[in-house]
PDB file of N, CA and C in Angstrom:
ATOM      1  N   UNK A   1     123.113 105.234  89.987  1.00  0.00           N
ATOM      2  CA  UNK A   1     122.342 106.259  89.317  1.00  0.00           C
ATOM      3  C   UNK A   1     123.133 107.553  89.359  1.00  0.00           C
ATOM      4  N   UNK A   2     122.903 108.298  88.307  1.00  0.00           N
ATOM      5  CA  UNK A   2     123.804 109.742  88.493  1.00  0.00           C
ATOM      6  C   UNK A   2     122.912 111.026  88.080  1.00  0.00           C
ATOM      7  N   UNK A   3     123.456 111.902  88.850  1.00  0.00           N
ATOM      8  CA  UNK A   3     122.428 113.158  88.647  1.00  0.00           C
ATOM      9  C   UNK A   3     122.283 113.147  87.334  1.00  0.00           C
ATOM     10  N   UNK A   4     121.319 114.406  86.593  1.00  0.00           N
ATOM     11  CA  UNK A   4     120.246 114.423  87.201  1.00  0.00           C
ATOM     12  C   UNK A   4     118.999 113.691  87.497  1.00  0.00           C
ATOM     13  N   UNK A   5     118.115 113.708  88.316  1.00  0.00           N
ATOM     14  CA  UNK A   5     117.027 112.480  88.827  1.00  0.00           C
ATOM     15  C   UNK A   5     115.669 113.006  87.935  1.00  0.00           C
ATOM     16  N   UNK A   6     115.093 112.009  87.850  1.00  0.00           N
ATOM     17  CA  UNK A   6     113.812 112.297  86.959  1.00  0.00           C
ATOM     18  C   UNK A   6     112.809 112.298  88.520  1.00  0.00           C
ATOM     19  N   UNK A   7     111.915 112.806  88.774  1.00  0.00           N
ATOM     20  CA  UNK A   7     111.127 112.456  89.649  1.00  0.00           C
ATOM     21  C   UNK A   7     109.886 112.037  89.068  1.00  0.00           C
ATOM     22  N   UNK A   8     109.213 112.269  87.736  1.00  0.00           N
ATOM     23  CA  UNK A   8     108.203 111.899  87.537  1.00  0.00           C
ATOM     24  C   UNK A   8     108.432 109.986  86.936  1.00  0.00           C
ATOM     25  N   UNK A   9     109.581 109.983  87.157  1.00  0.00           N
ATOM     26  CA  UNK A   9     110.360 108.354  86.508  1.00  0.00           C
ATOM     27  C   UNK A   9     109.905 107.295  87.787  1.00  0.00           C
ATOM     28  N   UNK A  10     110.618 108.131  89.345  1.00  0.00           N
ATOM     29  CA  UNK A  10     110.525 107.715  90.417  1.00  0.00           C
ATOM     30  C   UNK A  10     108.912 107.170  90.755  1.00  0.00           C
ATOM     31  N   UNK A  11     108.107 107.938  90.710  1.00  0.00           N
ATOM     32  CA  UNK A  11     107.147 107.875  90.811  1.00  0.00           C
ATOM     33  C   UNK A  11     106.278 106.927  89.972  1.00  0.00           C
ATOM     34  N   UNK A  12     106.667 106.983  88.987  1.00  0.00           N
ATOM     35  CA  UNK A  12     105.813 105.962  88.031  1.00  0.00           C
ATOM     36  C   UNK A  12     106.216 104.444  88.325  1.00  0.00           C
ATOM     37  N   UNK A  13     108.105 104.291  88.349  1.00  0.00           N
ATOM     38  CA  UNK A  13     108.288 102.809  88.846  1.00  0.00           C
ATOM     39  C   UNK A  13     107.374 102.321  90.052  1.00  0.00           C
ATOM     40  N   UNK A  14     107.509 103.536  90.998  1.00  0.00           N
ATOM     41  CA  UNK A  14     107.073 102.893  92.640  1.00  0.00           C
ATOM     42  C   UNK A  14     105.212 102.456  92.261  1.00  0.00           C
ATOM     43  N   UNK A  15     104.943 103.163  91.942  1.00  0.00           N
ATOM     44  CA  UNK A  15     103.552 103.279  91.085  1.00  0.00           C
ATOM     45  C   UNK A  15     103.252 101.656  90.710  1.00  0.00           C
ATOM     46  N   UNK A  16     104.148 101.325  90.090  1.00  0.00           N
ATOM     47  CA  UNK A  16     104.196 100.044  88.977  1.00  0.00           C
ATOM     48  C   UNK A  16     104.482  99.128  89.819  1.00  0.00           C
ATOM     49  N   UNK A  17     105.427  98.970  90.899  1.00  0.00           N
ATOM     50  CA  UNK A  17     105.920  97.829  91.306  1.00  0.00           C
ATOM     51  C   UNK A  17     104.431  97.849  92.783  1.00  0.00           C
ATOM     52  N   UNK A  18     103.270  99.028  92.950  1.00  0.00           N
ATOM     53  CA  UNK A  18     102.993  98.783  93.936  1.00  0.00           C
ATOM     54  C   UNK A  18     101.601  98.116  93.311  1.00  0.00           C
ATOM     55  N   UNK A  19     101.329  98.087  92.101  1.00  0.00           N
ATOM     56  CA  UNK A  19     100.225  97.851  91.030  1.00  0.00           C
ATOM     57  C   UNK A  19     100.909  96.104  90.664  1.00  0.00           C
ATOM     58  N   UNK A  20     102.339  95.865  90.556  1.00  0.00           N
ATOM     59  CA  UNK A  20     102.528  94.359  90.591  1.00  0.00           C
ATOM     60  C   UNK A  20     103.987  94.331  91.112  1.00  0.00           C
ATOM     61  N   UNK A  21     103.819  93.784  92.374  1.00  0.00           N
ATOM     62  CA  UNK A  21     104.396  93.855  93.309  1.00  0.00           C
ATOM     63  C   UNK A  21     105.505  92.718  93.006  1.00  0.00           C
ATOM     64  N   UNK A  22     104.945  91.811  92.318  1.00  0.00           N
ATOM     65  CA  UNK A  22     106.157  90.776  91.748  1.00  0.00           C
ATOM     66  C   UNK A  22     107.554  90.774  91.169  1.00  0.00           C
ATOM     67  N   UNK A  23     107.405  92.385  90.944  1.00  0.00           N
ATOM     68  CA  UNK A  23     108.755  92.583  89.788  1.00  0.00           C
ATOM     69  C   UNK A  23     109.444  93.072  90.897  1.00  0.00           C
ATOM     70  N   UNK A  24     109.267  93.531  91.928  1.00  0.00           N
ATOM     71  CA  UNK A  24     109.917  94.154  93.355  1.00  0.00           C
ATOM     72  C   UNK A  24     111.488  93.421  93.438  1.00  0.00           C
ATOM     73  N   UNK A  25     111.603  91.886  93.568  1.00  0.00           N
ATOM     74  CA  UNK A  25     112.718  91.626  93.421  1.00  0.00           C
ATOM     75  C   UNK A  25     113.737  92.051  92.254  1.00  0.00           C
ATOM     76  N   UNK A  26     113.059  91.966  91.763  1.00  0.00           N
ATOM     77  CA  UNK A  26     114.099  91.902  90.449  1.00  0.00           C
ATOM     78  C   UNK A  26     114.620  93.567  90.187  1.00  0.00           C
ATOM     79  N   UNK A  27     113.518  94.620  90.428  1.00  0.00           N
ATOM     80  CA  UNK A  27     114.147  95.753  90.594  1.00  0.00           C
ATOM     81  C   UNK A  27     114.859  96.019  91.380  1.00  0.00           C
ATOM     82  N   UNK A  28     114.944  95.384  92.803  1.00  0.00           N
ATOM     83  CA  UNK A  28     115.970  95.443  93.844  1.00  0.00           C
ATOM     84  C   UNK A  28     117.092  95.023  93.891  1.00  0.00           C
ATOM     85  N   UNK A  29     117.218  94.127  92.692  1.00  0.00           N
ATOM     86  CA  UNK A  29     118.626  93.957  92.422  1.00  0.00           C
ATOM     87  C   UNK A  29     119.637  95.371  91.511  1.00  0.00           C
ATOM     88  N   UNK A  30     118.774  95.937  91.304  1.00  0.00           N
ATOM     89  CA  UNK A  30     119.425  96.959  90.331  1.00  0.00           C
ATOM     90  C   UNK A  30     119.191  98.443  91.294  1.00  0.00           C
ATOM     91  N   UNK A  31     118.059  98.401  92.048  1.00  0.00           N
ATOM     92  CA  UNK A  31     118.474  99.748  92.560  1.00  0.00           C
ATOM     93  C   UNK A  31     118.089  99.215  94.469  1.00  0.00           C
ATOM     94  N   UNK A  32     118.674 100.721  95.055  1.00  0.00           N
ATOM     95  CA  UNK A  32     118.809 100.373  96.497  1.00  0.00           C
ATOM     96  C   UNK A  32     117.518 101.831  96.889  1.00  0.00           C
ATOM     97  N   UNK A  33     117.435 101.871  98.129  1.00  0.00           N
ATOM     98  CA  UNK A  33     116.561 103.075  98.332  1.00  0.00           C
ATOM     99  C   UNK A  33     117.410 103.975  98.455  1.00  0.00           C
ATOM    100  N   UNK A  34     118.519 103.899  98.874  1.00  0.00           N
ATOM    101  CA  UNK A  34     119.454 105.395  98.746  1.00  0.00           C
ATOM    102  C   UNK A  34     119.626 105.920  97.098  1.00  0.00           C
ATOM    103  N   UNK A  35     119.478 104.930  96.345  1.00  0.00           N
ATOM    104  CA  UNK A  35     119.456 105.518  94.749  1.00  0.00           C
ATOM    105  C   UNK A  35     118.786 106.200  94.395  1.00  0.00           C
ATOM    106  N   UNK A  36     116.947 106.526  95.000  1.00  0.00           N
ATOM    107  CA  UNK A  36     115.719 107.616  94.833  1.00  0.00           C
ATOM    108  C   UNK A  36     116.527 108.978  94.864  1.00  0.00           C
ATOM    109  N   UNK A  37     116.331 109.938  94.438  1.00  0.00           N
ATOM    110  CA  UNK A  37     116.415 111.320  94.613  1.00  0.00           C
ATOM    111  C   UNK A  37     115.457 111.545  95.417  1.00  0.00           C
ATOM    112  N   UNK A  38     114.294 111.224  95.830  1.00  0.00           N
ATOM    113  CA  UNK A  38     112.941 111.779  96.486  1.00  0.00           C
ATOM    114  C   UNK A  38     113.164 111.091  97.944  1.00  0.00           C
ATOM    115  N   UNK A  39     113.650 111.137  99.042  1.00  0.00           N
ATOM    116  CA  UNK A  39     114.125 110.541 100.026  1.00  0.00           C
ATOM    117  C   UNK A  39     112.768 109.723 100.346  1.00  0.00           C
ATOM    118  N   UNK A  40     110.773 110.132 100.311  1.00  0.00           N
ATOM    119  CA  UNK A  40     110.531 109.487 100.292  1.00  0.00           C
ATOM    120  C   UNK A  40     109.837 108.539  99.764  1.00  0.00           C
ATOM    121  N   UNK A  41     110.533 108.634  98.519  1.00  0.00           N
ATOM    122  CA  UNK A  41     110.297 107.689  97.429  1.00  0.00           C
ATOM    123  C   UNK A  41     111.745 106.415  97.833  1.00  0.00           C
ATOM    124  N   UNK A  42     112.438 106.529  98.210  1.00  0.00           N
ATOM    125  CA  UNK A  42     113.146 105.627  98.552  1.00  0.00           C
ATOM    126  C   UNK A  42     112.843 104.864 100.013  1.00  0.00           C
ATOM    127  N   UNK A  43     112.018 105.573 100.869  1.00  0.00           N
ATOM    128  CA  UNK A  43     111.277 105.068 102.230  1.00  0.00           C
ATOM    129  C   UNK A  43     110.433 103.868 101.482  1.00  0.00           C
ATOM    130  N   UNK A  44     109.642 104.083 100.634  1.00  0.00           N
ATOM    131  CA  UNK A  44     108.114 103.358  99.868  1.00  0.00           C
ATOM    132  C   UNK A  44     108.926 102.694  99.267  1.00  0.00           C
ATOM    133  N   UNK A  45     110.374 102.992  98.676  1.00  0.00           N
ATOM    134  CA  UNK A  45     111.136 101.407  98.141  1.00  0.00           C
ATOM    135  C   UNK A  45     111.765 100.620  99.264  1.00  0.00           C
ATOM    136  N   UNK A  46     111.921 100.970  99.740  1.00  0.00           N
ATOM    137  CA  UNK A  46     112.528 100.127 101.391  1.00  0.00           C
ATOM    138  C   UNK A  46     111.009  99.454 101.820  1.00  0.00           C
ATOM    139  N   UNK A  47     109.954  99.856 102.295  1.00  0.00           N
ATOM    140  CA  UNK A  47     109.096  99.285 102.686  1.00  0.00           C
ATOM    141  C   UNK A  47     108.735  97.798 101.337  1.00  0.00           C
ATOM    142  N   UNK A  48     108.459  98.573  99.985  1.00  0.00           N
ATOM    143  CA  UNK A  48     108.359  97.324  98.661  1.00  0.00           C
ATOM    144  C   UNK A  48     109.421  96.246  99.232  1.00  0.00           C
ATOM    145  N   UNK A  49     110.433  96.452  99.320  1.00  0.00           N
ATOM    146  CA  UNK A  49     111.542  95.436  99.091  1.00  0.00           C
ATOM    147  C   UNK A  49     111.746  94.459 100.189  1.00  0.00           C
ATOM    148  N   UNK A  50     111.013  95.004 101.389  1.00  0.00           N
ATOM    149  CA  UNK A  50     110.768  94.433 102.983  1.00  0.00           C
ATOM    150  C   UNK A  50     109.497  93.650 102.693  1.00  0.00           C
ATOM    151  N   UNK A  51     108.370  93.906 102.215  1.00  0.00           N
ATOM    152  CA  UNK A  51     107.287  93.511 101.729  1.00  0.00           C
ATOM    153  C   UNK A  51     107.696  92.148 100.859  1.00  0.00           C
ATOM    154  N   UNK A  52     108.439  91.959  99.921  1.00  0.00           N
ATOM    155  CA  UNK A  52     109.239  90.970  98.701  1.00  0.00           C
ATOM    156  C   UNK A  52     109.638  90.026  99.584  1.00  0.00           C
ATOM    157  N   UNK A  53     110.995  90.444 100.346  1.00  0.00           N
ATOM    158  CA  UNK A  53     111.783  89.849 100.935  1.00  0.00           C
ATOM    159  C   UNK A  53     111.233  89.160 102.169  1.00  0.00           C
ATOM    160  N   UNK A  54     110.090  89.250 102.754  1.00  0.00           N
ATOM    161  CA  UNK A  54     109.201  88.597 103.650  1.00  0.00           C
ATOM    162  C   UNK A  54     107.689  87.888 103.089  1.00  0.00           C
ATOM    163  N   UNK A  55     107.922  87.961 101.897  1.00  0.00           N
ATOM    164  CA  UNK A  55     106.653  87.571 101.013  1.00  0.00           C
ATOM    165  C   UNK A  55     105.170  87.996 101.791  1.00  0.00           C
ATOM    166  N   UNK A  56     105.244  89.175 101.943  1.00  0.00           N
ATOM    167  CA  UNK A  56     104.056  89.825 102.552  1.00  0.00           C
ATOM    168  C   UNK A  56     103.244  90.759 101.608  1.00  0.00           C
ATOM    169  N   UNK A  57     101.988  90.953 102.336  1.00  0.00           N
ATOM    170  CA  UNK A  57     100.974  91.430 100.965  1.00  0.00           C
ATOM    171  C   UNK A  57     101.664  92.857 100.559  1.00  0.00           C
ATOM    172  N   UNK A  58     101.388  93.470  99.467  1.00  0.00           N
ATOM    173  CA  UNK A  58     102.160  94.658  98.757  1.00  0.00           C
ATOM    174  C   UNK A  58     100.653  95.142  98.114  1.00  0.00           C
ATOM    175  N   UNK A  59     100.084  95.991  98.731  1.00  0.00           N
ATOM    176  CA  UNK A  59      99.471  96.966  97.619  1.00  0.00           C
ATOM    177  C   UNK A  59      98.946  98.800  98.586  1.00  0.00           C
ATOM    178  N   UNK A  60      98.153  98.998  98.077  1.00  0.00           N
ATOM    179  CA  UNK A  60      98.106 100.861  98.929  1.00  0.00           C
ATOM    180  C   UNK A  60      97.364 100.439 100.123  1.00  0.00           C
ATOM    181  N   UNK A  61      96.437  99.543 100.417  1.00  0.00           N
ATOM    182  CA  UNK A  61      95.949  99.255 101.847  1.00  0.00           C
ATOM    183  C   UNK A  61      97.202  98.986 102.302  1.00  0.00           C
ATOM    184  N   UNK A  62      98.060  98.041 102.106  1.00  0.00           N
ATOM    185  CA  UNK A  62      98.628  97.552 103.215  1.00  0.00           C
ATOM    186  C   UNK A  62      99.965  98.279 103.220  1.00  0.00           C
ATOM    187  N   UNK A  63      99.833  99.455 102.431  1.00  0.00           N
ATOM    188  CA  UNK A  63     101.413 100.426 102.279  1.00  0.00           C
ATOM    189  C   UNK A  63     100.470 101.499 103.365  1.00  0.00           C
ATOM    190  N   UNK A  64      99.303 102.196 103.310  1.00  0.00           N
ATOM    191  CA  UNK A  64      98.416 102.647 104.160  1.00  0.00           C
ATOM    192  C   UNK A  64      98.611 102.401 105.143  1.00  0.00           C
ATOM    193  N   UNK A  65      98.023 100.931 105.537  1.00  0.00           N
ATOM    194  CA  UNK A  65      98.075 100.463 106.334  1.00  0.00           C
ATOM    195  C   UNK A  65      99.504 100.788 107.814  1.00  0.00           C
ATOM    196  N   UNK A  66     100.147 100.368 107.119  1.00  0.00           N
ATOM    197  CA  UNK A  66     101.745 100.308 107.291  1.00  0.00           C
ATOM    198  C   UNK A  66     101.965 101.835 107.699  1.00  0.00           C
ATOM    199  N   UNK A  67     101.989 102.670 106.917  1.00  0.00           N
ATOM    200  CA  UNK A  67     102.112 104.104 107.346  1.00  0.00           C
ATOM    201  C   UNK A  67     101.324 104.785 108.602  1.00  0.00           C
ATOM    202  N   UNK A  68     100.513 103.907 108.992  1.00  0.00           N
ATOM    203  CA  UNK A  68      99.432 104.925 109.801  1.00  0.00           C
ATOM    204  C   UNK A  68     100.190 104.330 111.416  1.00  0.00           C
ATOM    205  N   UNK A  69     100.092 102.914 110.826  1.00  0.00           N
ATOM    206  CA  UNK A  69     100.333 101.973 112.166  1.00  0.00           C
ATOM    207  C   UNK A  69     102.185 102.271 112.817  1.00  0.00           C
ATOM    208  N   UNK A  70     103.178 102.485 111.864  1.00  0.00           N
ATOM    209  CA  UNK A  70     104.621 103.113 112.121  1.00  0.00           C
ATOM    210  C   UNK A  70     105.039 104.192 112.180  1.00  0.00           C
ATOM    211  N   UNK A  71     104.065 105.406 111.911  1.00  0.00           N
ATOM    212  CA  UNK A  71     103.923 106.814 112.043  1.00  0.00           C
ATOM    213  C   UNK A  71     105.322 107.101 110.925  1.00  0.00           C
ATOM    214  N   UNK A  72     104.858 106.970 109.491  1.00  0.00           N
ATOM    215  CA  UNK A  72     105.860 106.870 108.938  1.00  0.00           C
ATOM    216  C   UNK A  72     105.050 108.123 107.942  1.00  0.00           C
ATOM    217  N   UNK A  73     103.813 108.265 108.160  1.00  0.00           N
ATOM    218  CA  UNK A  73     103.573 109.281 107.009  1.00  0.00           C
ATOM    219  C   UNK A  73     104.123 110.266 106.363  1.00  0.00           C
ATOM    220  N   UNK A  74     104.754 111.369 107.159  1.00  0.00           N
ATOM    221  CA  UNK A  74     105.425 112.295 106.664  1.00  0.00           C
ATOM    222  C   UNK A  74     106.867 111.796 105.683  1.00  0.00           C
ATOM    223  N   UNK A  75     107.432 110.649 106.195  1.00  0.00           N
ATOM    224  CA  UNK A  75     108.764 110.081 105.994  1.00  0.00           C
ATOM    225  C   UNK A  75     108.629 109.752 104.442  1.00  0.00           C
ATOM    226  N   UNK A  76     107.329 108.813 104.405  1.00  0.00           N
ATOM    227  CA  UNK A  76     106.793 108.580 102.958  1.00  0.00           C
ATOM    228  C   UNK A  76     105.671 109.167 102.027  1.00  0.00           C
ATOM    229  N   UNK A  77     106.074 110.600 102.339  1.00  0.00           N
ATOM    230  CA  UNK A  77     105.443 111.787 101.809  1.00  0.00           C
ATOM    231  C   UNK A  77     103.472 112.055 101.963  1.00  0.00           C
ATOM    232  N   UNK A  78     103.017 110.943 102.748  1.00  0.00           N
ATOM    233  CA  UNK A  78     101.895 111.466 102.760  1.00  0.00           C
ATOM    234  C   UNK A  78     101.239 110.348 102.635  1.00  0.00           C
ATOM    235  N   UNK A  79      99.950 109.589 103.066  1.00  0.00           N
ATOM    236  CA  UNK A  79      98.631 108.940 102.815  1.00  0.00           C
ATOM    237  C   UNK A  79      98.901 108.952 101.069  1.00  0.00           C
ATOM    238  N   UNK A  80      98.047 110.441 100.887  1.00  0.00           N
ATOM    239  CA  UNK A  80      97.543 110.814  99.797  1.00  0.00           C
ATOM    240  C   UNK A  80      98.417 110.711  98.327  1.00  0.00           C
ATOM    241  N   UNK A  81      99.383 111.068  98.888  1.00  0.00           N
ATOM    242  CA  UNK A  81     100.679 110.593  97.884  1.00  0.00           C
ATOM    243  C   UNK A  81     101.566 109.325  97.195  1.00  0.00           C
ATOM    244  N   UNK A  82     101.874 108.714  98.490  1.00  0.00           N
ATOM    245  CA  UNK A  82     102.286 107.216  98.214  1.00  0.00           C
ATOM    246  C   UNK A  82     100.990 106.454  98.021  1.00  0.00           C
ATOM    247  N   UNK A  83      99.553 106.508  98.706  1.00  0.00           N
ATOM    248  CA  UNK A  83      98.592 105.462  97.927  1.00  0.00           C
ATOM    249  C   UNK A  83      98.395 105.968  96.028  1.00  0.00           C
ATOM    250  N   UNK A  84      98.489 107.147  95.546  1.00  0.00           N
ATOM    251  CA  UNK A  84      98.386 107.684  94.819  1.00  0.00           C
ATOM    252  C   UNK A  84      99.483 107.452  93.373  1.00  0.00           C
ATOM    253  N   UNK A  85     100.380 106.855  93.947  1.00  0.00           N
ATOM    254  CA  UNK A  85     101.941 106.568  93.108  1.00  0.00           C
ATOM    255  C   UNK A  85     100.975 105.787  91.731  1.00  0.00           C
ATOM    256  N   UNK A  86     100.510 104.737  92.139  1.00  0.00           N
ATOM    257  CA  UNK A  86      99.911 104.153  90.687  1.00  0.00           C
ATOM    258  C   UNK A  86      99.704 104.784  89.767  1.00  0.00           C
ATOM    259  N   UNK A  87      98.490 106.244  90.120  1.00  0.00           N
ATOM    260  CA  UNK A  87      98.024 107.027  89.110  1.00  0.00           C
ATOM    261  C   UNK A  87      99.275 107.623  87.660  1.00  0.00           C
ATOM    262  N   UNK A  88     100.432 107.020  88.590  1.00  0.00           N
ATOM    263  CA  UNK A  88     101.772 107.800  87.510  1.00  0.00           C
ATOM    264  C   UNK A  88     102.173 106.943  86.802  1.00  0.00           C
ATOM    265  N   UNK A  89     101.626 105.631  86.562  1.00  0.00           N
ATOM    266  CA  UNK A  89     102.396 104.574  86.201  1.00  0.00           C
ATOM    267  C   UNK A  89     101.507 103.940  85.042  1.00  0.00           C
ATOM    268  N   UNK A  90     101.695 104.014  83.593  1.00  0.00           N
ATOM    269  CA  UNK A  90     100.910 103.531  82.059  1.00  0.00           C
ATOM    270  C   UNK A  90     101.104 102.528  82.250  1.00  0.00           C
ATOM    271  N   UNK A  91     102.114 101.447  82.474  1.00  0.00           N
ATOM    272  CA  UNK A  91     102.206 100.039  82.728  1.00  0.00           C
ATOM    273  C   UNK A  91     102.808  99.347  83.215  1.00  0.00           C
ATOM    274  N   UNK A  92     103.167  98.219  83.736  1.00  0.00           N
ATOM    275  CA  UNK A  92     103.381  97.598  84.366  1.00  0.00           C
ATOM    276  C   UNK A  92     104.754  96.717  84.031  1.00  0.00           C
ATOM    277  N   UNK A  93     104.651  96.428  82.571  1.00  0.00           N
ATOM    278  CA  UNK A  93     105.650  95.723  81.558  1.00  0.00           C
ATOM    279  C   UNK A  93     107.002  96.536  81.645  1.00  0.00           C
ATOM    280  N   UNK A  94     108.200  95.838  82.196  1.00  0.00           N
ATOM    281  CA  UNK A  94     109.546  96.386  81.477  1.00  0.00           C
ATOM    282  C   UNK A  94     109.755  97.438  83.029  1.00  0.00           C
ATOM    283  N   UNK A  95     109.240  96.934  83.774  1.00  0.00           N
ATOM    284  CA  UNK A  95     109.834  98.065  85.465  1.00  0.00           C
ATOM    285  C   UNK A  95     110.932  97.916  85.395  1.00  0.00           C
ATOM    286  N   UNK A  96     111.628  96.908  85.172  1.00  0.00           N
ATOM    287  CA  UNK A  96     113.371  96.288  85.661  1.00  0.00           C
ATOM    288  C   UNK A  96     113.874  97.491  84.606  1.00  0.00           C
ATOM    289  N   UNK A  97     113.642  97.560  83.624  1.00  0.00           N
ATOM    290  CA  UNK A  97     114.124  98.272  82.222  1.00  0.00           C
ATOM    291  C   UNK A  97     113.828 100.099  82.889  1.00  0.00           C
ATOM    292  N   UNK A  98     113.079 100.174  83.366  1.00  0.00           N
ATOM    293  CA  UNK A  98     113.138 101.814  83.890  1.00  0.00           C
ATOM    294  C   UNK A  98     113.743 101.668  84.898  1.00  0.00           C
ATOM    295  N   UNK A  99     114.188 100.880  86.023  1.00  0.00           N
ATOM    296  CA  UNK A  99     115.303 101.301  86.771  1.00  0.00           C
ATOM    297  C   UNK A  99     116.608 100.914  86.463  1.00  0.00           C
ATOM    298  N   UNK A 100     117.112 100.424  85.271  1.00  0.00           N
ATOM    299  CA  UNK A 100     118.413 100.421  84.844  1.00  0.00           C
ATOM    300  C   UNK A 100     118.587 102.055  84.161  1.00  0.00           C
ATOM    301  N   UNK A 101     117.791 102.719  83.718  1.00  0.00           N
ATOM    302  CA  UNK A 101     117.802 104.060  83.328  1.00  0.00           C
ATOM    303  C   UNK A 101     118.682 104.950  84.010  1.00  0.00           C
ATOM    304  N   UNK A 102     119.405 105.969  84.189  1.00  0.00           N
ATOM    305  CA  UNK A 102     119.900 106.984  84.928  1.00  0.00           C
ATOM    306  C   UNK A 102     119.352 107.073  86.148  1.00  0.00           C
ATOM    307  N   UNK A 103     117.693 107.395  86.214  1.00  0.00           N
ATOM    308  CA  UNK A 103     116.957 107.422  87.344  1.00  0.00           C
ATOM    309  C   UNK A 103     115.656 106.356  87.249  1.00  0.00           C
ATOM    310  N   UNK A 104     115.384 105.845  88.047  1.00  0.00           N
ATOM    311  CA  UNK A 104     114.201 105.141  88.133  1.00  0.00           C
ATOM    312  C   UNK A 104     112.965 105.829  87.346  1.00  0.00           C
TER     313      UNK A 104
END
């Protein structure tokens, strides 16, 4: 990915992949969490891709969940924020296709 970063882009993928968690692999082949501009928008892609890669449940309870129980809140910007990522995301179709973009 190369400057400059979209953040409202970031947000909508993580949004999308946490609304269908299935496409998680396949975006992980194309981007890493050091690729986010939002450091913790790339925490909430590290957790997605740990979630994939262990075939474990993926949605805002158990990203919640996860945050409260690893004291990771601040790291992944907040409760209120990362359960909230969906609200940025129109659909679901073509995630792989917004992270081949410049920025996620």
């Amino acid at each position: 990915m190369s400057a400059p970063k979209a953040v409202g882009a970031e947000r909508a993928l993580l949004g999308g992949l946490l609304m269908d968690p299935v496409q998680v692999s396949e975006v992980a082949a194309i981007l890493k969490p050091a690729d986010f501009y939002v450091a913790s928008h790339g925490h909430v892609f590290a957790w997605l891709t740990e979630q994939a890669r262990t075939n474990s449940h993926t949605d805002i309870i158990s990203l919640s969940d996860y945050m409260v129980g690893s004291d990771n809140i601040e790291r992944m910007g907040g409760i209120a924020y990362a359960t909230g990522l969906p609200e940025h995301c129109p659909s679901t179709s073509n995630l792989s296709h917004y992270a081949q973009r410049d920025s996620p």
